[in-house]
Protein backbone atom coordinates (compact mmCIF):
# COMPACT_ATOMS: atom_id res chain seq x y z
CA UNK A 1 1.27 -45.17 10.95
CA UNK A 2 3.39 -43.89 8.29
CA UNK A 3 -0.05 -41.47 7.54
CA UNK A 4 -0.03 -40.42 10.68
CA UNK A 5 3.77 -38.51 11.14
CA UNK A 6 6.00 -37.12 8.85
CA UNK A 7 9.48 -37.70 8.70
CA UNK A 8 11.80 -35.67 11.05
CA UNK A 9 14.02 -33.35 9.57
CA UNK A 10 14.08 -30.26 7.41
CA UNK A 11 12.88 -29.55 3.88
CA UNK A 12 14.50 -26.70 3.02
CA UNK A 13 17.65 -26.54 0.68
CA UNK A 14 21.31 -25.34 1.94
CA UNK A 15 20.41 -21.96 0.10
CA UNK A 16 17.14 -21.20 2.04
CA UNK A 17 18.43 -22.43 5.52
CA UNK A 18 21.37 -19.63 4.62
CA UNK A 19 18.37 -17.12 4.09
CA UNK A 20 16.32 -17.87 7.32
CA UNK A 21 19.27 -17.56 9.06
CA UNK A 22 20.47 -14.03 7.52
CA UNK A 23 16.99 -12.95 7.71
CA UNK A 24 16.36 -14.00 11.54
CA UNK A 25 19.90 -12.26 12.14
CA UNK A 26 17.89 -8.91 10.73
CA UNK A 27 14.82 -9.36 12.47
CA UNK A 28 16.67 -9.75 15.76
CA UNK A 29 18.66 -6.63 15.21
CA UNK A 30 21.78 -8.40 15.62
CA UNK A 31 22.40 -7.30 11.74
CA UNK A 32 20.76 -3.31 12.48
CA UNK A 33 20.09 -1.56 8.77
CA UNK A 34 23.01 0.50 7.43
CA UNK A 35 25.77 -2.19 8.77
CA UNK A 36 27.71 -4.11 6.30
CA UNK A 37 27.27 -8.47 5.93
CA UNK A 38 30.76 -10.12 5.85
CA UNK A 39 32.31 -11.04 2.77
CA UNK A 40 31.10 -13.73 0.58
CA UNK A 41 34.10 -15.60 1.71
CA UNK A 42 33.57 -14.83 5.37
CA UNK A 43 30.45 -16.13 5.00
CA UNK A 44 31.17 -19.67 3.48
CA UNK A 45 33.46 -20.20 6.16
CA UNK A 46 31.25 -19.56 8.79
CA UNK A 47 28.20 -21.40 7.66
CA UNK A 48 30.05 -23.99 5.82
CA UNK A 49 28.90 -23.99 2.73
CA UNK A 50 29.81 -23.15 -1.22
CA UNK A 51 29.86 -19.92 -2.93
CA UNK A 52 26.97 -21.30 -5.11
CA UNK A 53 24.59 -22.10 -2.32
CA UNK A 54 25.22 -19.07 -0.38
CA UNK A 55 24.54 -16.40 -3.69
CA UNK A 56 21.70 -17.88 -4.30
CA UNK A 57 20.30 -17.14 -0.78
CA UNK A 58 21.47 -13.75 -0.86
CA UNK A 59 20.34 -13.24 -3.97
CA UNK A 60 17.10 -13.98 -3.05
CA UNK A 61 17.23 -11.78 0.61
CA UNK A 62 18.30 -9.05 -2.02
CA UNK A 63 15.26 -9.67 -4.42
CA UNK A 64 13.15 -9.12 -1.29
CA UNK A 65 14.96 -5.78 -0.16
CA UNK A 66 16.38 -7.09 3.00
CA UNK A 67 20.14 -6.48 1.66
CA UNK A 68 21.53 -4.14 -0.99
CA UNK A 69 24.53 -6.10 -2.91
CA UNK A 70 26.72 -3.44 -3.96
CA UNK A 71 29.63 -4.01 -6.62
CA UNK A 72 33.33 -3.22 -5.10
CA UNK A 73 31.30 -2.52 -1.67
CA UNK A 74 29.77 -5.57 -0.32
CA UNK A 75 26.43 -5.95 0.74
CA UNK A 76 24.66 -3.78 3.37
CA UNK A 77 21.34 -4.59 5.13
CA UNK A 78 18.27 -2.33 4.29
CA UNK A 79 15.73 -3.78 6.17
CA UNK A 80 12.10 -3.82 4.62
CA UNK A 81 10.37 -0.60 3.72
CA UNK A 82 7.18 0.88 3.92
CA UNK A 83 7.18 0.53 -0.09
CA UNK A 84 8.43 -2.62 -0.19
CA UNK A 85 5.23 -3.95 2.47
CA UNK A 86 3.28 -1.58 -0.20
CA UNK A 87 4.48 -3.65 -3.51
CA UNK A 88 3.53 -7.17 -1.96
CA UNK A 89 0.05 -5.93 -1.22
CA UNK A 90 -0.61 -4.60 -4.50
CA UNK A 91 0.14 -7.99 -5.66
CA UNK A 92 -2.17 -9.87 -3.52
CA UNK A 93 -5.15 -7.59 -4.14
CA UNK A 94 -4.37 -7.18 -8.23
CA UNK A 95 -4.37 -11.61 -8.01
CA UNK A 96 -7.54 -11.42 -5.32
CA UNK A 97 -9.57 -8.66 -7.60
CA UNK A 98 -12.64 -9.39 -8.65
CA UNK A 99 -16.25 -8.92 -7.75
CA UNK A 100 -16.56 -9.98 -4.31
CA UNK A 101 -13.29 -8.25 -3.61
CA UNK A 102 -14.83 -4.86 -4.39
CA UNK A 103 -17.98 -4.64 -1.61
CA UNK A 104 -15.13 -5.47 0.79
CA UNK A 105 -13.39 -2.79 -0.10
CA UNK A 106 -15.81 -0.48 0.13
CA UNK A 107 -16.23 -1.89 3.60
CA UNK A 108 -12.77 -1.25 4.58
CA UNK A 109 -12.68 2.00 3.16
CA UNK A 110 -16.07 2.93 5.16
CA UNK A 111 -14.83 1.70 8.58
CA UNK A 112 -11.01 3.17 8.16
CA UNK A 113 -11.56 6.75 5.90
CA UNK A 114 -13.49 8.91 8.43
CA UNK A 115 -11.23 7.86 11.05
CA UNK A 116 -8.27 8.73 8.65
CA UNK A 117 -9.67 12.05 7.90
CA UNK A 118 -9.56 12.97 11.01
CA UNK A 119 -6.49 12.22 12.02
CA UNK A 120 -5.00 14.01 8.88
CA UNK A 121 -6.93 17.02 10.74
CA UNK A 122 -4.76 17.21 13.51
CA UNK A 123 -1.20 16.08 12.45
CA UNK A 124 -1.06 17.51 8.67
CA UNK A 125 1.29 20.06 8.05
CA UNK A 126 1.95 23.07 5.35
CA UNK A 127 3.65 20.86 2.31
CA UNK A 128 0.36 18.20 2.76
CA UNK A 129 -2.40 20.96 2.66
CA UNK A 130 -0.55 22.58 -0.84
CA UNK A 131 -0.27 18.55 -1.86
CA UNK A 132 -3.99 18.34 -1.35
CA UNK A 133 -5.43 21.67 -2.66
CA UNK A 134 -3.02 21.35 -5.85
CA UNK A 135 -4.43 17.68 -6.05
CA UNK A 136 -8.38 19.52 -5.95
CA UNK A 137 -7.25 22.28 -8.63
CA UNK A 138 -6.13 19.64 -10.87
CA UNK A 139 -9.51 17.61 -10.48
CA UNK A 140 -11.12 20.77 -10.89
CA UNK A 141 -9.70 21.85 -14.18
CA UNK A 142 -9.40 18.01 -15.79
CA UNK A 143 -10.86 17.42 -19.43
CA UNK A 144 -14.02 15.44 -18.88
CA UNK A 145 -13.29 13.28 -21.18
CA UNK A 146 -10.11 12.10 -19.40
CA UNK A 147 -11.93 9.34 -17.25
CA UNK A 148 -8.62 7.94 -16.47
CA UNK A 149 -7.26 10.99 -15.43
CA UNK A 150 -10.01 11.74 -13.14
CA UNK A 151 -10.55 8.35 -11.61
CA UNK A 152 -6.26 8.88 -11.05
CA UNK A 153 -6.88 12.43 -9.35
CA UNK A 154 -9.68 10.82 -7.32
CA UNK A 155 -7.81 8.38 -5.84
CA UNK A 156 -4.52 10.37 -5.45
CA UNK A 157 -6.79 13.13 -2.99
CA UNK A 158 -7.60 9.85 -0.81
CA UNK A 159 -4.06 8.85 -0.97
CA UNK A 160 -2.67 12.31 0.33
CA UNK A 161 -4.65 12.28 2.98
CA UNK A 162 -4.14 9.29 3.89
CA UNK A 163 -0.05 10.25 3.82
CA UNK A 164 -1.28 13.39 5.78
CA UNK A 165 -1.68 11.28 8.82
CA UNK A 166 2.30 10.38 9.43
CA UNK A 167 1.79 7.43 10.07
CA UNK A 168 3.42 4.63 8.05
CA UNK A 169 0.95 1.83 9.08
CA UNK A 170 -1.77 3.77 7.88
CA UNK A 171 -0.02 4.45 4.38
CA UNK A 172 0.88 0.38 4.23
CA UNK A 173 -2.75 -0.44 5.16
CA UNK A 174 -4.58 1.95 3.28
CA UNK A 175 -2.23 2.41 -0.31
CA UNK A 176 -2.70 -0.83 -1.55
CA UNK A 177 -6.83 -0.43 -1.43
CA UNK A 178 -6.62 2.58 -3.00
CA UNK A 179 -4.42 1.16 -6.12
CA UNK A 180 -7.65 -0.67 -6.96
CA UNK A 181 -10.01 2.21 -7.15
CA UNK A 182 -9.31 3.58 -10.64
CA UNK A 183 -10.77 0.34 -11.94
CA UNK A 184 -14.17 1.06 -9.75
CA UNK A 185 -13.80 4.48 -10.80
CA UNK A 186 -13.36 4.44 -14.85
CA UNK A 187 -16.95 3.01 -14.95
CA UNK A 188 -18.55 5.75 -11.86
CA UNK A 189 -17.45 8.32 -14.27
CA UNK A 190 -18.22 7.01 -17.10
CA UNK A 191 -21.52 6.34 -16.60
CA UNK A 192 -22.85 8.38 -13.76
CA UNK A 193 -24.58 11.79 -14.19
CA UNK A 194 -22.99 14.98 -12.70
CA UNK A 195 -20.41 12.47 -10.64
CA UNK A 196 -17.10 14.51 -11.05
CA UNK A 197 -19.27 18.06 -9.60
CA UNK A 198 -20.56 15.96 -6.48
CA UNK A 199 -16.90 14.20 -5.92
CA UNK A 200 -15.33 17.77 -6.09
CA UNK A 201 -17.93 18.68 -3.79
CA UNK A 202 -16.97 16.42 -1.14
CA UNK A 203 -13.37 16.40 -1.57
CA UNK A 204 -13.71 20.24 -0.66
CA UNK A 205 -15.83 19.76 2.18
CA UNK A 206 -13.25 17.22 3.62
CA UNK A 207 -10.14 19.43 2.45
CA UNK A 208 -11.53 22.31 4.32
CA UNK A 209 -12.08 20.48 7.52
CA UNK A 210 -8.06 19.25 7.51
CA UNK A 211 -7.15 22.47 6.49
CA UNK A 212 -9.00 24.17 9.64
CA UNK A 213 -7.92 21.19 11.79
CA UNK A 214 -11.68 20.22 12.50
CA UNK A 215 -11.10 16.49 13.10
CA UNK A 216 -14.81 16.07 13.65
CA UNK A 217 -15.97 17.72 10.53
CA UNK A 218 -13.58 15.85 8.81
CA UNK A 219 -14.42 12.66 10.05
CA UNK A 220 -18.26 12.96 9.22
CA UNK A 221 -17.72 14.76 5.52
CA UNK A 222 -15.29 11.52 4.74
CA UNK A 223 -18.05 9.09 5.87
CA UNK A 224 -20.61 10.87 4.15
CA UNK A 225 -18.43 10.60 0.94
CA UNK A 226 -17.77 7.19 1.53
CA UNK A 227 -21.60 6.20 2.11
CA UNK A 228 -22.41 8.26 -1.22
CA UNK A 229 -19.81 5.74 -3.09
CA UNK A 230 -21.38 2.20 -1.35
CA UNK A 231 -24.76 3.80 -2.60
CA UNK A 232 -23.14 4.41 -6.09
CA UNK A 233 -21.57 1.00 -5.78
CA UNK A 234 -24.89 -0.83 -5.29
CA UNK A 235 -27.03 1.05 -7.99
CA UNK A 236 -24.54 0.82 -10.55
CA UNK A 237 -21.36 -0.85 -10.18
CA UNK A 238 -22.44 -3.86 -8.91
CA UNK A 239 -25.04 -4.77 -11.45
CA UNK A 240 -22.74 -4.19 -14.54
CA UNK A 241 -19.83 -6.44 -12.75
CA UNK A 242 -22.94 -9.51 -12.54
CA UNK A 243 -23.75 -9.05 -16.37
């Protein structure tokens, strides 16, 4: 029997039950970003609890960038932000990365990019067409012997368009992916004949289709970027990850 149930009651510690309870106060709006947390003493008194056990579970609602704890003026909620939701992702794929991580990717990238492009067609604006066309110049003119600077500018062009959308779920979704393309991208240009001329190419072809506001154009020039790198990907990349 005694396999069957567990015992009734909680497992967490004073400290964490302080933290659900902050954060479930912030997720409900009752505690809206910008407004001040009561004092530390305010706060033992109404939870009941010690100074010690009630630091410790703000500092940890601070380490996640749910509160800011201020010295001489208290602690203010900050809610999470877009890069904070960006950081933890980066984490998972950096401790997920390896070769069956890559193909999915590339998958991702394939089903998501075109539709990206397009939308970056219709809602960029003056400040992310200079971001992008700056971001082409400096491809353009980079030593070819600075892989990593290339595989950086690469990956920066598919970032800004990606920001070129205005849409913060898009930019959480898509950033984290793109941190992992340099390390794809060292060995494409390292070892693949004339790949910087066709990448500039195509990063033209789709530039000019935001920049004109052609969602269409820029939806099929992205995919047929994107198909170029899976083909890339199985040719070369994938055989010198097995070896």
């Amino acid at each position: 029997m005694e396999e069957l149930f567990d015992k009734i009651g909680s497992k967490l510690t004073l400290s964490q039950k302080i933290e659900r309870k902050i954060e479930a106060a912030i997720l409900e709006k009752k505690l809206p970003v910008g407004s001040k947390l009561p004092t530390e003493r305010e706060l033992c008194e109404a939870f009941g609890v010690s100074r010690t056990a009630l630091r410790e579970a703000l500092r940890r609602l601070s380490a996640r960038g749910l509160i800011e704890i201020t010295k001489g003026s208290g602690m203010t909620i900050t809610g999470f932000q877009v890069d904070d939701a960006i950081k933890t992702m980066n984490l998972y794929y950096d401790m997920q990365f390896d070769e069956n991580l890559i193909p999915q990717i590339i998958e991702v990238r394939r089903l998501f990019e075109p539709q990206i492009a397009a939308l970056a067609a219709s809602q960029r604006n003056q400040n992310d067409l200079s971001d992008i066309q700056e971001n082409i110049e400096e491809f353009n003119s980079c030593d070819p012997d600075n892989i990593q600077l290339e595989s950086d500018l690469d990956n920066k062009f598919h970032l800004l368009i990606a920001r070129a959308t205005h849409n913060p779920i898009v930019q959480i979704t898509m950033e984290p992916i793109y941190s992992l393309l340099p390390r794809m991208r060292n060995f494409i240009y390292a070892n693949v004949e004339n790949e910087k001329e066709a990448t500039l190419e195509s990063h033209l072809r789709v530039f000019d289709a935001i920049n004109k506001q052609k969602a269409e154009h820029a939806f099929q020039f992205m995919e047929e970027h994107l198909n170029r790198t899976n083909e890339i990907y199985k040719k070369y990349l994938h055989n010198s990850i097995k070896k």
